[in-house]
N, C-alpha and C. Protein backbone atom coordinates (compact mmCIF):
# COMPACT_ATOMS: atom_id res chain seq x y z
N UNK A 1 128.59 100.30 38.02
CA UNK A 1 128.65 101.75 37.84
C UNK A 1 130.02 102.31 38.23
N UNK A 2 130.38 101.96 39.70
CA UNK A 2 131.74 102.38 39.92
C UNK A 2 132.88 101.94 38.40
N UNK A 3 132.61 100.46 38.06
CA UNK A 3 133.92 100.62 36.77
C UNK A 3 134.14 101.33 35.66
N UNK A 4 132.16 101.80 35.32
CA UNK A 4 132.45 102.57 34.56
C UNK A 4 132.77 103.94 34.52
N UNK A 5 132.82 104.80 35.57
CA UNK A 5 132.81 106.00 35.98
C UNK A 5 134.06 106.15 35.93
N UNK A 6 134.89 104.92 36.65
CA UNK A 6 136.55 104.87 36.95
C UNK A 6 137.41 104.91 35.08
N UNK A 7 136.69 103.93 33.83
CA UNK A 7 137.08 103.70 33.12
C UNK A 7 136.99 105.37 31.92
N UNK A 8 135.75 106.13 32.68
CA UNK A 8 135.58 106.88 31.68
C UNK A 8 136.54 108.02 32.32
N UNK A 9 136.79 108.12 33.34
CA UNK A 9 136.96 109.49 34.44
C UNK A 9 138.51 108.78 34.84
N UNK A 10 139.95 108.54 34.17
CA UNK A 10 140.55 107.79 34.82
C UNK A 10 141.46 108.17 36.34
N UNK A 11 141.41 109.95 35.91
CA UNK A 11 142.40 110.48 37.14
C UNK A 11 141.57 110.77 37.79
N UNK A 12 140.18 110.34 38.22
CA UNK A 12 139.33 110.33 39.15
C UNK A 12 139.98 109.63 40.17
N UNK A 13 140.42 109.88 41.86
CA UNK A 13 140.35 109.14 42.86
C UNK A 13 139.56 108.21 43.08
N UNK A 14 140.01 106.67 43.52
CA UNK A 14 138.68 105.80 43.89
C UNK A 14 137.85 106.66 45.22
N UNK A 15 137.99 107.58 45.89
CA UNK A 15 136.93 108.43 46.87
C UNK A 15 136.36 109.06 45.69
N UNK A 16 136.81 109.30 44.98
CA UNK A 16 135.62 110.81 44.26
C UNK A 16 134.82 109.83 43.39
N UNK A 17 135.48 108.50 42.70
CA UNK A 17 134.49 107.74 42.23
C UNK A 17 133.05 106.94 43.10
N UNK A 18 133.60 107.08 44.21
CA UNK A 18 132.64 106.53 45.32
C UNK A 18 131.78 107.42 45.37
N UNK A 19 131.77 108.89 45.45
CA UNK A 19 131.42 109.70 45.71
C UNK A 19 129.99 109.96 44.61
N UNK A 20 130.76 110.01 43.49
CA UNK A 20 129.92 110.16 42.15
C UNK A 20 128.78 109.18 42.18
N UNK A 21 129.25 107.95 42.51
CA UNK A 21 128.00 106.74 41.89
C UNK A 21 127.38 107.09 43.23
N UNK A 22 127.54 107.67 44.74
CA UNK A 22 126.61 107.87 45.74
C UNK A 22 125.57 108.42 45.35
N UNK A 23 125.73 109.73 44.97
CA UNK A 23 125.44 111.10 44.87
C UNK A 23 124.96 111.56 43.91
N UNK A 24 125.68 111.26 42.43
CA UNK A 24 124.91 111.76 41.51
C UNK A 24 123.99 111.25 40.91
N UNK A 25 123.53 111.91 39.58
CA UNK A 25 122.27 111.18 38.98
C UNK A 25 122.63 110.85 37.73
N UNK A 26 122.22 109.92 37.37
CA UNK A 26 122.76 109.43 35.77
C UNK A 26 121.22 109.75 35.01
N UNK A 27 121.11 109.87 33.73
CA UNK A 27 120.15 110.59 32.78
C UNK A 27 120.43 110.32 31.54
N UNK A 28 119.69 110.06 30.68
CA UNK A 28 119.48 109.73 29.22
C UNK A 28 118.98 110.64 28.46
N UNK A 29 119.59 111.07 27.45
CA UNK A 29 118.70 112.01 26.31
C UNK A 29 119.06 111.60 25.15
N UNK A 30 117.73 111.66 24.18
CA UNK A 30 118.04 111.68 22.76
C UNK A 30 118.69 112.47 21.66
N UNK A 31 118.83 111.81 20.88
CA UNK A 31 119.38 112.63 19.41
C UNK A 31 118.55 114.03 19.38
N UNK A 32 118.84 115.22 19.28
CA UNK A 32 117.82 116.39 19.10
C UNK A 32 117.46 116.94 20.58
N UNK A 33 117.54 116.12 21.32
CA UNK A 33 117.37 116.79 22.53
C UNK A 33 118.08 117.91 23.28
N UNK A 34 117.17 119.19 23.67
CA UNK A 34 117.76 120.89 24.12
C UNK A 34 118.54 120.46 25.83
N UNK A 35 119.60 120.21 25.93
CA UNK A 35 119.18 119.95 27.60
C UNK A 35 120.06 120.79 28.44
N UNK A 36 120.30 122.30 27.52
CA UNK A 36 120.52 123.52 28.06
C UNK A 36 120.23 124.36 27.23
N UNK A 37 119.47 125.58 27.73
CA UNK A 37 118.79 126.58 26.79
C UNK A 37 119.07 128.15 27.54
N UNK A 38 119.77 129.00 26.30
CA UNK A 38 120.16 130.37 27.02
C UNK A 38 118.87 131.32 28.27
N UNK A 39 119.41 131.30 29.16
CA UNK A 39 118.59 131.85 30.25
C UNK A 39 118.25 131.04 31.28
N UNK A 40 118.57 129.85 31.11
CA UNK A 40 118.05 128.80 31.85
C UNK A 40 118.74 128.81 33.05
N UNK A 41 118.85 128.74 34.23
CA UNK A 41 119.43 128.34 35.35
C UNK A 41 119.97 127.05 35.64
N UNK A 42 121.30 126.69 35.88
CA UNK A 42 121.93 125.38 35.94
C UNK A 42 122.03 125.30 36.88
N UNK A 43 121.08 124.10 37.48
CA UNK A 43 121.37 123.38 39.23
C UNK A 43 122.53 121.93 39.18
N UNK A 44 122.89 121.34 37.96
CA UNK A 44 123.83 120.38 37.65
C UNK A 44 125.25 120.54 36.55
N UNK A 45 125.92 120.31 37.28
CA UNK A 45 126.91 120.22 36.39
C UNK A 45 127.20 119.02 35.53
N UNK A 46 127.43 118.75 34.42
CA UNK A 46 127.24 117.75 33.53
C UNK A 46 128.44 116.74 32.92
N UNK A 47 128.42 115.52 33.23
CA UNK A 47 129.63 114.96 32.95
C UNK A 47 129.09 113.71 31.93
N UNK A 48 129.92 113.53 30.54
CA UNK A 48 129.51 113.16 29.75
C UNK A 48 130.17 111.38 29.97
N UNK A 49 128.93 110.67 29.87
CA UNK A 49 129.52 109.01 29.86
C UNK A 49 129.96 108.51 28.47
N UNK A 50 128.81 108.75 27.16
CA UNK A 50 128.22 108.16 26.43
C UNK A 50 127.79 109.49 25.39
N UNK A 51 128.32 109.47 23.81
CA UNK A 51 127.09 109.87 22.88
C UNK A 51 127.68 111.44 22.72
N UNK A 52 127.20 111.94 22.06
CA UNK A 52 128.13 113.77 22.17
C UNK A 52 126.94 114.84 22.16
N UNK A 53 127.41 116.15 22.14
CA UNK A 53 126.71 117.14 22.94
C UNK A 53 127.17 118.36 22.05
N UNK A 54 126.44 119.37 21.67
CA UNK A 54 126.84 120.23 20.52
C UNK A 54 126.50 121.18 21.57
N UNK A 55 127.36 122.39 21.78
CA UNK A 55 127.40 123.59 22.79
C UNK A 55 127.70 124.96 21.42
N UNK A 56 126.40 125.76 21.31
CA UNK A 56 126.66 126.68 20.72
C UNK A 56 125.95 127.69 21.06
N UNK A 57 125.96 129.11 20.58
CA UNK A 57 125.19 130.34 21.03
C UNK A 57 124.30 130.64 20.20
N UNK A 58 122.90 130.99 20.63
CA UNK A 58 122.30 131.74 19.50
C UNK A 58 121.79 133.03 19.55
N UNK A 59 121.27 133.45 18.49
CA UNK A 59 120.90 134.43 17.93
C UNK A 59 119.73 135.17 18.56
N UNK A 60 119.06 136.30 18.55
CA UNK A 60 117.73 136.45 18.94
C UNK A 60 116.59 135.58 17.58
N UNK A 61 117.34 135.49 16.54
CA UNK A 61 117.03 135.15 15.00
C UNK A 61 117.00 133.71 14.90
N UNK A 62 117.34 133.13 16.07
CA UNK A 62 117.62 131.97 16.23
C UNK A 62 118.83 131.27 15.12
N UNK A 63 119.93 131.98 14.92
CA UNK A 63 121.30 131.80 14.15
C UNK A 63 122.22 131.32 14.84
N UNK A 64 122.80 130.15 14.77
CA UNK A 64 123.80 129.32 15.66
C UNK A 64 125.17 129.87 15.54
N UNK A 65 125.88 129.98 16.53
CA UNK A 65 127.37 129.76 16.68
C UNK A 65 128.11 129.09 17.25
N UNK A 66 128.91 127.67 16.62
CA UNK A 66 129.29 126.46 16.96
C UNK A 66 130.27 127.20 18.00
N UNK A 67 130.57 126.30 18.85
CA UNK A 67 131.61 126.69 19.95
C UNK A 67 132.28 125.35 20.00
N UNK A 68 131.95 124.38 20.71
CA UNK A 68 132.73 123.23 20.82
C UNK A 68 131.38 121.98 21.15
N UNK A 69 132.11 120.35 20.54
CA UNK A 69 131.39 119.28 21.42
C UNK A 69 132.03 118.99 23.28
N UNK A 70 130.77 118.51 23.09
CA UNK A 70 131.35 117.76 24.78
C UNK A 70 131.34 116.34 24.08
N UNK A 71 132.39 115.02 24.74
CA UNK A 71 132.02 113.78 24.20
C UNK A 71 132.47 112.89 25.86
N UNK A 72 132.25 111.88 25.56
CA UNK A 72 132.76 111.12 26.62
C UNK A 72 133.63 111.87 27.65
N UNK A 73 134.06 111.42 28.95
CA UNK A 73 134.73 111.92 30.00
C UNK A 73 135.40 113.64 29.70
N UNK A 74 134.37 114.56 29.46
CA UNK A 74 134.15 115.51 29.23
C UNK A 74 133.13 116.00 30.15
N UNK A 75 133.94 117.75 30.46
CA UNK A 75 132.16 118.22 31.13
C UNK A 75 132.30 119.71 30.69
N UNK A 76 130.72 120.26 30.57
CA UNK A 76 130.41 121.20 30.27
C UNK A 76 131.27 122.44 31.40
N UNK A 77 132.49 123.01 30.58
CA UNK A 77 132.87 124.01 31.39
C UNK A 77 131.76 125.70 31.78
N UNK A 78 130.95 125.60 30.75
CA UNK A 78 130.46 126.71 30.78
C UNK A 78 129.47 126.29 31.80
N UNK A 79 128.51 125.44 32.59
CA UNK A 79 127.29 125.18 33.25
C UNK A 79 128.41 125.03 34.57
N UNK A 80 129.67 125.04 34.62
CA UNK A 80 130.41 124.80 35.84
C UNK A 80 130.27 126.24 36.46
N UNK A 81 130.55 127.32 35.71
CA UNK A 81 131.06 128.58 35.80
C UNK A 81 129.32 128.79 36.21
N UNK A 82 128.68 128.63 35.12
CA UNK A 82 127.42 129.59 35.98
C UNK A 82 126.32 128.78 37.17
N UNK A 83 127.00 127.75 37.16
CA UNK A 83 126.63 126.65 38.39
C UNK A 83 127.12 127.37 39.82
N UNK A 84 128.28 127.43 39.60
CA UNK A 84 129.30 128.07 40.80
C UNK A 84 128.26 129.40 41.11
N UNK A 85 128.54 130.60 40.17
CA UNK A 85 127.97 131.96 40.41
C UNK A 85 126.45 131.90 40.46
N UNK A 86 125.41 130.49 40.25
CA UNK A 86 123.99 130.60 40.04
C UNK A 86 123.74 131.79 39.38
N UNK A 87 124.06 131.89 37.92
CA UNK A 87 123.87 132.54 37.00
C UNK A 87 122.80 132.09 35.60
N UNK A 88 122.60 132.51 35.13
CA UNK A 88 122.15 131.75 34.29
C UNK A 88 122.58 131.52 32.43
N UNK A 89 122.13 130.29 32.37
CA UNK A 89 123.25 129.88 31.09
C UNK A 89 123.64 130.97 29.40
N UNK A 90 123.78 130.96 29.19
CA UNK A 90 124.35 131.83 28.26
C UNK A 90 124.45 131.15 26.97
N UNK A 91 124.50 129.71 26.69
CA UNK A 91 124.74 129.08 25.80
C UNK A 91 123.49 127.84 25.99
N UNK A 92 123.54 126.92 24.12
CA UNK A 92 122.29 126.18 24.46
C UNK A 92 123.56 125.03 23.70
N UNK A 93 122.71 123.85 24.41
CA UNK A 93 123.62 122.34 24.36
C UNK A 93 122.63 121.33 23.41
N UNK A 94 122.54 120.67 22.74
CA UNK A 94 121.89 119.98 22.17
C UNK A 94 122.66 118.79 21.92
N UNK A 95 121.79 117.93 22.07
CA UNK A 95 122.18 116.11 21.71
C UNK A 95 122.74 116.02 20.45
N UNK A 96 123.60 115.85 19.86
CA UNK A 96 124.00 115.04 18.41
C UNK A 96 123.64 113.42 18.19
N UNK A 97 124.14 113.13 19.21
CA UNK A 97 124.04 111.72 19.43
C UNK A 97 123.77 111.03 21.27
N UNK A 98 122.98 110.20 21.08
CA UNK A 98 122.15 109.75 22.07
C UNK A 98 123.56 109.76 23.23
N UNK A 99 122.80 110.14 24.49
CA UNK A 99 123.94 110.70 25.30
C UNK A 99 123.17 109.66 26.70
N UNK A 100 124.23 109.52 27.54
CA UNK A 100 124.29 109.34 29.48
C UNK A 100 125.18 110.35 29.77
N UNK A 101 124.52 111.19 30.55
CA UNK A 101 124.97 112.19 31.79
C UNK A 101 125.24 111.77 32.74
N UNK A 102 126.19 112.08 34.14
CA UNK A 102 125.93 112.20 35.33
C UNK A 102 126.11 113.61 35.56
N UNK A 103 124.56 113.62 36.03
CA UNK A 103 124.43 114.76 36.46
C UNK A 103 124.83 115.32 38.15
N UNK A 104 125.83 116.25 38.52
CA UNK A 104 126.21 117.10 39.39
C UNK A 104 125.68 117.54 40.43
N UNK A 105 124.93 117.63 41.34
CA UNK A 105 124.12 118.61 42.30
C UNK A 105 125.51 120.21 42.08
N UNK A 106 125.17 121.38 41.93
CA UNK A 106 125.83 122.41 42.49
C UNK A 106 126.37 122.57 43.82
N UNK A 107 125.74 121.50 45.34
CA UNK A 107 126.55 122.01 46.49
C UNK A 107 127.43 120.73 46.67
N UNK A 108 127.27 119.32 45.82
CA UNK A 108 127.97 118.23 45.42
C UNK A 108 129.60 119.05 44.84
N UNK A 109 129.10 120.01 43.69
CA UNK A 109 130.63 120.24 42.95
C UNK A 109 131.15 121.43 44.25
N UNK A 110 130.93 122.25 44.79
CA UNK A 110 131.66 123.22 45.61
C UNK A 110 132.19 122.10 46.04
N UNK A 111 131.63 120.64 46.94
CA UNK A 111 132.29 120.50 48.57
C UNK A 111 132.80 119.80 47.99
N UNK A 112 133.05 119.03 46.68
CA UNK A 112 134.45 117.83 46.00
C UNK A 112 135.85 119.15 45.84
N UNK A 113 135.29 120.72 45.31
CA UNK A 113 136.56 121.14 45.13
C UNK A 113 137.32 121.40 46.51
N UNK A 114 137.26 121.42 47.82
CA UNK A 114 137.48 121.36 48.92
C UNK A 114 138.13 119.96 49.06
N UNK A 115 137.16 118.80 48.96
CA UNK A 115 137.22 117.58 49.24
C UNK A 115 138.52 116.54 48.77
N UNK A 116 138.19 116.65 47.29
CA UNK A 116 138.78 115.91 46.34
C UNK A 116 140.02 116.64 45.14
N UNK A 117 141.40 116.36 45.36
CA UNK A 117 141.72 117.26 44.76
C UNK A 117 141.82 116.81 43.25
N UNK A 118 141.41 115.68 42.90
CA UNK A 118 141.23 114.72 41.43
C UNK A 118 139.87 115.42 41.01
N UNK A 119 138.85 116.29 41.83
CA UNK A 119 137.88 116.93 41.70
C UNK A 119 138.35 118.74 40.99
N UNK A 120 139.13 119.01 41.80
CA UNK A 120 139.81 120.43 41.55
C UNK A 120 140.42 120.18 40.37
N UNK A 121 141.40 119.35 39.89
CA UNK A 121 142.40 119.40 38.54
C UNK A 121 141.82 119.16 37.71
N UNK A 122 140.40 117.82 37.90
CA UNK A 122 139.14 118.08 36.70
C UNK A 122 139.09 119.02 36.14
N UNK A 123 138.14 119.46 37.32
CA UNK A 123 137.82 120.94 37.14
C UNK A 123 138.66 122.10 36.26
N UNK A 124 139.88 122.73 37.19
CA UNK A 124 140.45 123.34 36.09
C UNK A 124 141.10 123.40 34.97
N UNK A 125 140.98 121.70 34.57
CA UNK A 125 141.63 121.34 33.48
C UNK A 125 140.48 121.42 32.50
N UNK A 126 138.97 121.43 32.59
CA UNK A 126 138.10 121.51 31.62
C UNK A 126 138.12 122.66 31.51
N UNK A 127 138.35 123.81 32.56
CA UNK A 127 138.53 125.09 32.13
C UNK A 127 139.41 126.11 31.12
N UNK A 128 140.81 125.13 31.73
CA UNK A 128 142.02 125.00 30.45
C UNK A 128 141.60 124.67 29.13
N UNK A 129 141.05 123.31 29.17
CA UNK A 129 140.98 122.90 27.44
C UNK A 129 139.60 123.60 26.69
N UNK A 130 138.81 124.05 27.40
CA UNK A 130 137.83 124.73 27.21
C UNK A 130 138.08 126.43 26.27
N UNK A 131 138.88 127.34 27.30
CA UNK A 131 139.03 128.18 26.78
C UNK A 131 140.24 128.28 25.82
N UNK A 132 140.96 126.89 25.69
CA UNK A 132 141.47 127.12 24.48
C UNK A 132 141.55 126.77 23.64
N UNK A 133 139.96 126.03 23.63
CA UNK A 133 139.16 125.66 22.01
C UNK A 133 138.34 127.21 22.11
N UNK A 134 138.01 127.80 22.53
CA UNK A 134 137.41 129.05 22.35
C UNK A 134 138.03 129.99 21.97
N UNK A 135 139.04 130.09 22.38
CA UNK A 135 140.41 131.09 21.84
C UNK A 135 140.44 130.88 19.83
N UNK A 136 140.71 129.26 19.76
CA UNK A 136 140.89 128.75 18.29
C UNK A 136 139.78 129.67 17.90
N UNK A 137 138.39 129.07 18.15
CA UNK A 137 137.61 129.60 17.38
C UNK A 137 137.13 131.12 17.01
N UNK A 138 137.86 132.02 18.43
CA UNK A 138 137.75 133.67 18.33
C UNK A 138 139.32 134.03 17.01
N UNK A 139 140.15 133.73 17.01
CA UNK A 139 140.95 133.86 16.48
C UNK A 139 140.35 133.48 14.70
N UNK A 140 139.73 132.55 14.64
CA UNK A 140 139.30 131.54 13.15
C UNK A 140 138.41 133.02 12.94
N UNK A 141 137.44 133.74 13.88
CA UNK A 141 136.53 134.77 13.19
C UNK A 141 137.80 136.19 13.25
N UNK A 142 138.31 136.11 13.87
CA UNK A 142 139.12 137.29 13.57
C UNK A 142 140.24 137.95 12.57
N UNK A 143 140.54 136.33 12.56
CA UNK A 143 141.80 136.45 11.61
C UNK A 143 141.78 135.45 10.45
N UNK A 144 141.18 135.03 10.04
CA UNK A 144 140.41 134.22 8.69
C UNK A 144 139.40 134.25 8.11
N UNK A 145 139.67 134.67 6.93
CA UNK A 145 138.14 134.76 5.74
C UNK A 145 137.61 133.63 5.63
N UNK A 146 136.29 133.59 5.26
CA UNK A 146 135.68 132.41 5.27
C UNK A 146 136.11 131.02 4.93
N UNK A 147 136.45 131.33 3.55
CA UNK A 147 137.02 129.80 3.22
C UNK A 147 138.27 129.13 4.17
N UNK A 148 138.72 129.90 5.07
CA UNK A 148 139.64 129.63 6.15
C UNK A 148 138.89 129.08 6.81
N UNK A 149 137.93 129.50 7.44
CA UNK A 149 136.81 129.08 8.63
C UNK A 149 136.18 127.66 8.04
N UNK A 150 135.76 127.81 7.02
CA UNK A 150 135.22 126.50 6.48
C UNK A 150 135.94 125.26 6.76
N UNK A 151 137.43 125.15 6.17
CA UNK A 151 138.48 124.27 6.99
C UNK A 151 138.28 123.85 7.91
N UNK A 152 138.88 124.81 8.83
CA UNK A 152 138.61 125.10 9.72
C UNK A 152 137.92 123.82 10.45
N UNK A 153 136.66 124.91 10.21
CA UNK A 153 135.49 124.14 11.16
C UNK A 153 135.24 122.63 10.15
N UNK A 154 135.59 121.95 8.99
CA UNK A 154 135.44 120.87 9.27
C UNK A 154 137.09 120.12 9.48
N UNK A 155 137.51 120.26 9.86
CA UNK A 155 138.89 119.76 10.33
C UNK A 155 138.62 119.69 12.02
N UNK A 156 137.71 120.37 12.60
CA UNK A 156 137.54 120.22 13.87
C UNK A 156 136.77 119.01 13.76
N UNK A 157 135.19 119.22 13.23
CA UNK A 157 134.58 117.69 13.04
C UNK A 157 135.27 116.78 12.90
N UNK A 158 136.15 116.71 11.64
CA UNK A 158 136.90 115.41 11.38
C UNK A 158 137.66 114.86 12.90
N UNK A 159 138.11 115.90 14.20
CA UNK A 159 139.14 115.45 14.96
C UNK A 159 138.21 114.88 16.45
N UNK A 160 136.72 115.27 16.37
CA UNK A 160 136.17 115.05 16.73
C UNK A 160 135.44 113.45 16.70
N UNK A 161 135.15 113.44 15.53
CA UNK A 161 134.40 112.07 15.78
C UNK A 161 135.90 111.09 15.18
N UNK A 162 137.00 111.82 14.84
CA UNK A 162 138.47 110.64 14.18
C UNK A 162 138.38 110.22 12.92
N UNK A 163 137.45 110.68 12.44
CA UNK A 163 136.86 109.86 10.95
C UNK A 163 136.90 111.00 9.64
N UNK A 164 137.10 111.10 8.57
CA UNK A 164 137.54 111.63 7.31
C UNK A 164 136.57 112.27 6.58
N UNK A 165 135.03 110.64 6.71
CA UNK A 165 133.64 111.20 5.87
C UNK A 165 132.88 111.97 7.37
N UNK A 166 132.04 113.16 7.10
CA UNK A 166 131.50 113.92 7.69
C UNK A 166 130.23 113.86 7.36
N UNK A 167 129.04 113.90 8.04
CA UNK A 167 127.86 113.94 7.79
C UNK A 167 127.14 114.70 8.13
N UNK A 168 127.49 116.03 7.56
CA UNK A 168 127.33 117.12 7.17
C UNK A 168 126.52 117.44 6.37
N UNK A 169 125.71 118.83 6.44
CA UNK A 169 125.10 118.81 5.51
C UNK A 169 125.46 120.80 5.08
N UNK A 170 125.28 121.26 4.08
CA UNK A 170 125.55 122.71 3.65
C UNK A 170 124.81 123.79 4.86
N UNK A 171 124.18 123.35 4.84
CA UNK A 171 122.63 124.56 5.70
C UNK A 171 123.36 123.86 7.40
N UNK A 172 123.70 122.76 7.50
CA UNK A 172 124.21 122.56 9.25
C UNK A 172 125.72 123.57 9.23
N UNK A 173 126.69 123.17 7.98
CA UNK A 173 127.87 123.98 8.33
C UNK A 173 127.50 125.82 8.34
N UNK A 174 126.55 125.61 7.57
CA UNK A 174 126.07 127.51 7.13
C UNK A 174 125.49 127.96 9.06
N UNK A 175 125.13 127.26 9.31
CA UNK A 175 124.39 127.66 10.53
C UNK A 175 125.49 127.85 12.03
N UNK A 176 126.12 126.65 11.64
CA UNK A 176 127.71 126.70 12.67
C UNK A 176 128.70 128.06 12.13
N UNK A 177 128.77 128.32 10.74
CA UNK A 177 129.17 129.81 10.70
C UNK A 177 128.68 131.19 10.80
N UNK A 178 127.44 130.87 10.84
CA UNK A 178 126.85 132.17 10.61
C UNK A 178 126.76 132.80 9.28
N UNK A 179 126.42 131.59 8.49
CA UNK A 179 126.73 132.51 7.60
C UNK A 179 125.01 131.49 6.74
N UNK A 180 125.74 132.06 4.77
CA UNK A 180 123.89 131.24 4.25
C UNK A 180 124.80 129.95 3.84
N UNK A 181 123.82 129.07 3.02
CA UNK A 181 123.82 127.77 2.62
C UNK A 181 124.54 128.35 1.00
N UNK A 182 124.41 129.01 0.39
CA UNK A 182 124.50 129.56 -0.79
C UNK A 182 126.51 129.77 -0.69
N UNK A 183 127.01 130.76 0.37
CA UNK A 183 128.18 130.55 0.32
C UNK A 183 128.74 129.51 0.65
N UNK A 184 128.23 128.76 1.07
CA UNK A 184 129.06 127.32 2.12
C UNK A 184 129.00 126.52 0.68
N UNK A 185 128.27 126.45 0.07
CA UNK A 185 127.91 125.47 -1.22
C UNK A 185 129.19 126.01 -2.43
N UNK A 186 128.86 127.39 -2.76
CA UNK A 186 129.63 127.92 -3.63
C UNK A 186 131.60 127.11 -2.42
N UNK A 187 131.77 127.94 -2.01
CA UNK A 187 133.20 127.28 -0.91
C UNK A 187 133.71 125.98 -1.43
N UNK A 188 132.90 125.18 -0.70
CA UNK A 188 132.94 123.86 -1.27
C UNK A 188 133.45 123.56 -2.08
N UNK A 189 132.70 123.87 -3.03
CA UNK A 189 132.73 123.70 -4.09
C UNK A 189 134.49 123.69 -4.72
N UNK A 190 134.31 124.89 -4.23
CA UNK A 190 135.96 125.47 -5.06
C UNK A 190 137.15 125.04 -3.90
N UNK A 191 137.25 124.01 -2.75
CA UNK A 191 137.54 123.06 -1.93
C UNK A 191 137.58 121.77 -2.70
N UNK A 192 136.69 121.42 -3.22
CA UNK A 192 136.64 120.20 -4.13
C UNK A 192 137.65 120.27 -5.49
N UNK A 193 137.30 121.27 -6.00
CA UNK A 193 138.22 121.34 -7.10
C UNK A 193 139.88 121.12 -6.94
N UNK A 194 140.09 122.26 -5.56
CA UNK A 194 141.40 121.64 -5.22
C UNK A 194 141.95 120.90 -4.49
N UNK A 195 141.12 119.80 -4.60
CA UNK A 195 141.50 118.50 -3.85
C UNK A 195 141.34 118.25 -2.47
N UNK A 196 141.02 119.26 -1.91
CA UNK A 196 140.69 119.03 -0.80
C UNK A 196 139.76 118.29 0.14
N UNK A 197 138.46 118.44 -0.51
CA UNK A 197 137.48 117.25 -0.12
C UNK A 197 136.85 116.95 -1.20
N UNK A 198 135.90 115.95 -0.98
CA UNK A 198 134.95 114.96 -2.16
C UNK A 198 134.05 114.85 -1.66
N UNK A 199 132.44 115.01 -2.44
CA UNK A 199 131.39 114.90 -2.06
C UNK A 199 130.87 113.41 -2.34
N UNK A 200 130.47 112.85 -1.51
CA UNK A 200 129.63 111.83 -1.83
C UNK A 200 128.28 111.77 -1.46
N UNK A 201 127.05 110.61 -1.63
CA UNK A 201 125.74 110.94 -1.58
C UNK A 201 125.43 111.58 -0.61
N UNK A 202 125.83 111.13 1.15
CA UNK A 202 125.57 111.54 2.46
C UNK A 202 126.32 112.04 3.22
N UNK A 203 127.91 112.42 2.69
CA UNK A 203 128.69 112.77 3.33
C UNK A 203 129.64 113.75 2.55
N UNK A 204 130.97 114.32 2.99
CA UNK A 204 131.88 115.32 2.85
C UNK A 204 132.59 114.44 3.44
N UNK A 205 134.15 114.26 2.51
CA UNK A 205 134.90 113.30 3.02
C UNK A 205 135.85 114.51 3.36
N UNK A 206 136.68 114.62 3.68
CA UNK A 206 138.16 115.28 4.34
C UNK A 206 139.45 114.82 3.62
N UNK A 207 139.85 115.36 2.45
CA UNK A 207 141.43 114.49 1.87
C UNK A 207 142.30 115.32 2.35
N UNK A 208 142.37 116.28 2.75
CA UNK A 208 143.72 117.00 3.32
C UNK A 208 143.41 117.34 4.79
């Protein structure tokens, strides 16, 4: 456990890695699995081993708004923030792909930012890269028409999993924009024509 914690977490101190495999809890969830839901109260902060994690907002309508993945040696900046204030969550997290957590105690993360300062630069470095994938995406609704956003948001997928074909489907990207299946299809469409991507049976490839 210690090698892998060290291999995934590398500017982890060997104390804060000691610390982690003491203390925390490691956890498994499946594909589809909710394992943060708006209103919920966060007693753990979440650090990703294994598998990815879709963090978006919804609707009273139940209408998604993609925000960002968590993937490997990644942690949920938003469950840090309302971990700290015992607030409750604001956003819902769902499994993409079969995931290992170590899960956080809340008086575990206060006494590492004291403790450990490979704990603190974590920390505000997920806060850094955090809000400025959130920034991208407030800017993408503010200052780009859809077919901008469409890009967009699959050019993020593509940088996400590194790979070109996307396995995607019209009604998943319609739901990450907020928007219907009807425009995302029509889009496409006229994306394809200019070379930009290619549909194949199960996927949306990425050529530009």
């Amino acid at each position: 456990m210690l090698d892998s914690i060290k291999k995934i977490f590398p500017l982890f101190s060997t104390e804060l890695v000691k610390d982690v495999d003491a203390n925390a809890a490691i956890q498994s969830f499946k594909t589809g699995d909710i394992i943060m839901r708006t209103g919920q109260y966060i007693k753990n902060t979440v650090l990703v081993i294994n598998g990815k994690i879709k963090v978006y907002r919804e609707d009273e309508n139940g209408g998604e708004f993609f925000m960002y993945y968590l993937q490997p040696g990644q942690a949920c900046a938003i469950s840090m923030i309302c971990a700290t204030k015992n607030e409750k969550s604001q956003i819902m997290a769902k499994v993409v792909e079969d995931v290992e957590l170590i899960l956080v105690p809340l008086p575990l993360m206060d006494k590492w930012m004291m403790q450990h300062r490979s704990w603190y630069e974590f920390v505000i470095d997920t806060y850094r890269s955090r809000f400025e994938e959130v920034l991208e995406v407030v800017d993408s609704i503010a200052f780009r028409a859809m077919d901008e956003r469409l890009e967009f948001n699959l050019k993020r997928h593509a940088d996400v999993c590194g790979c070109k074909e996307l396995k995607l489907s019209h009604q998943e990207i319609a739901s990450e924009l907020n928007t219907s299946r009807e425009v995302i299809s029509r889009l496409l469409k006229k994306m394809e024509q200019r070379g930009i991507v290619a549909f194949h049976r199960n996927n949306i490839e990425l050529l530009k």
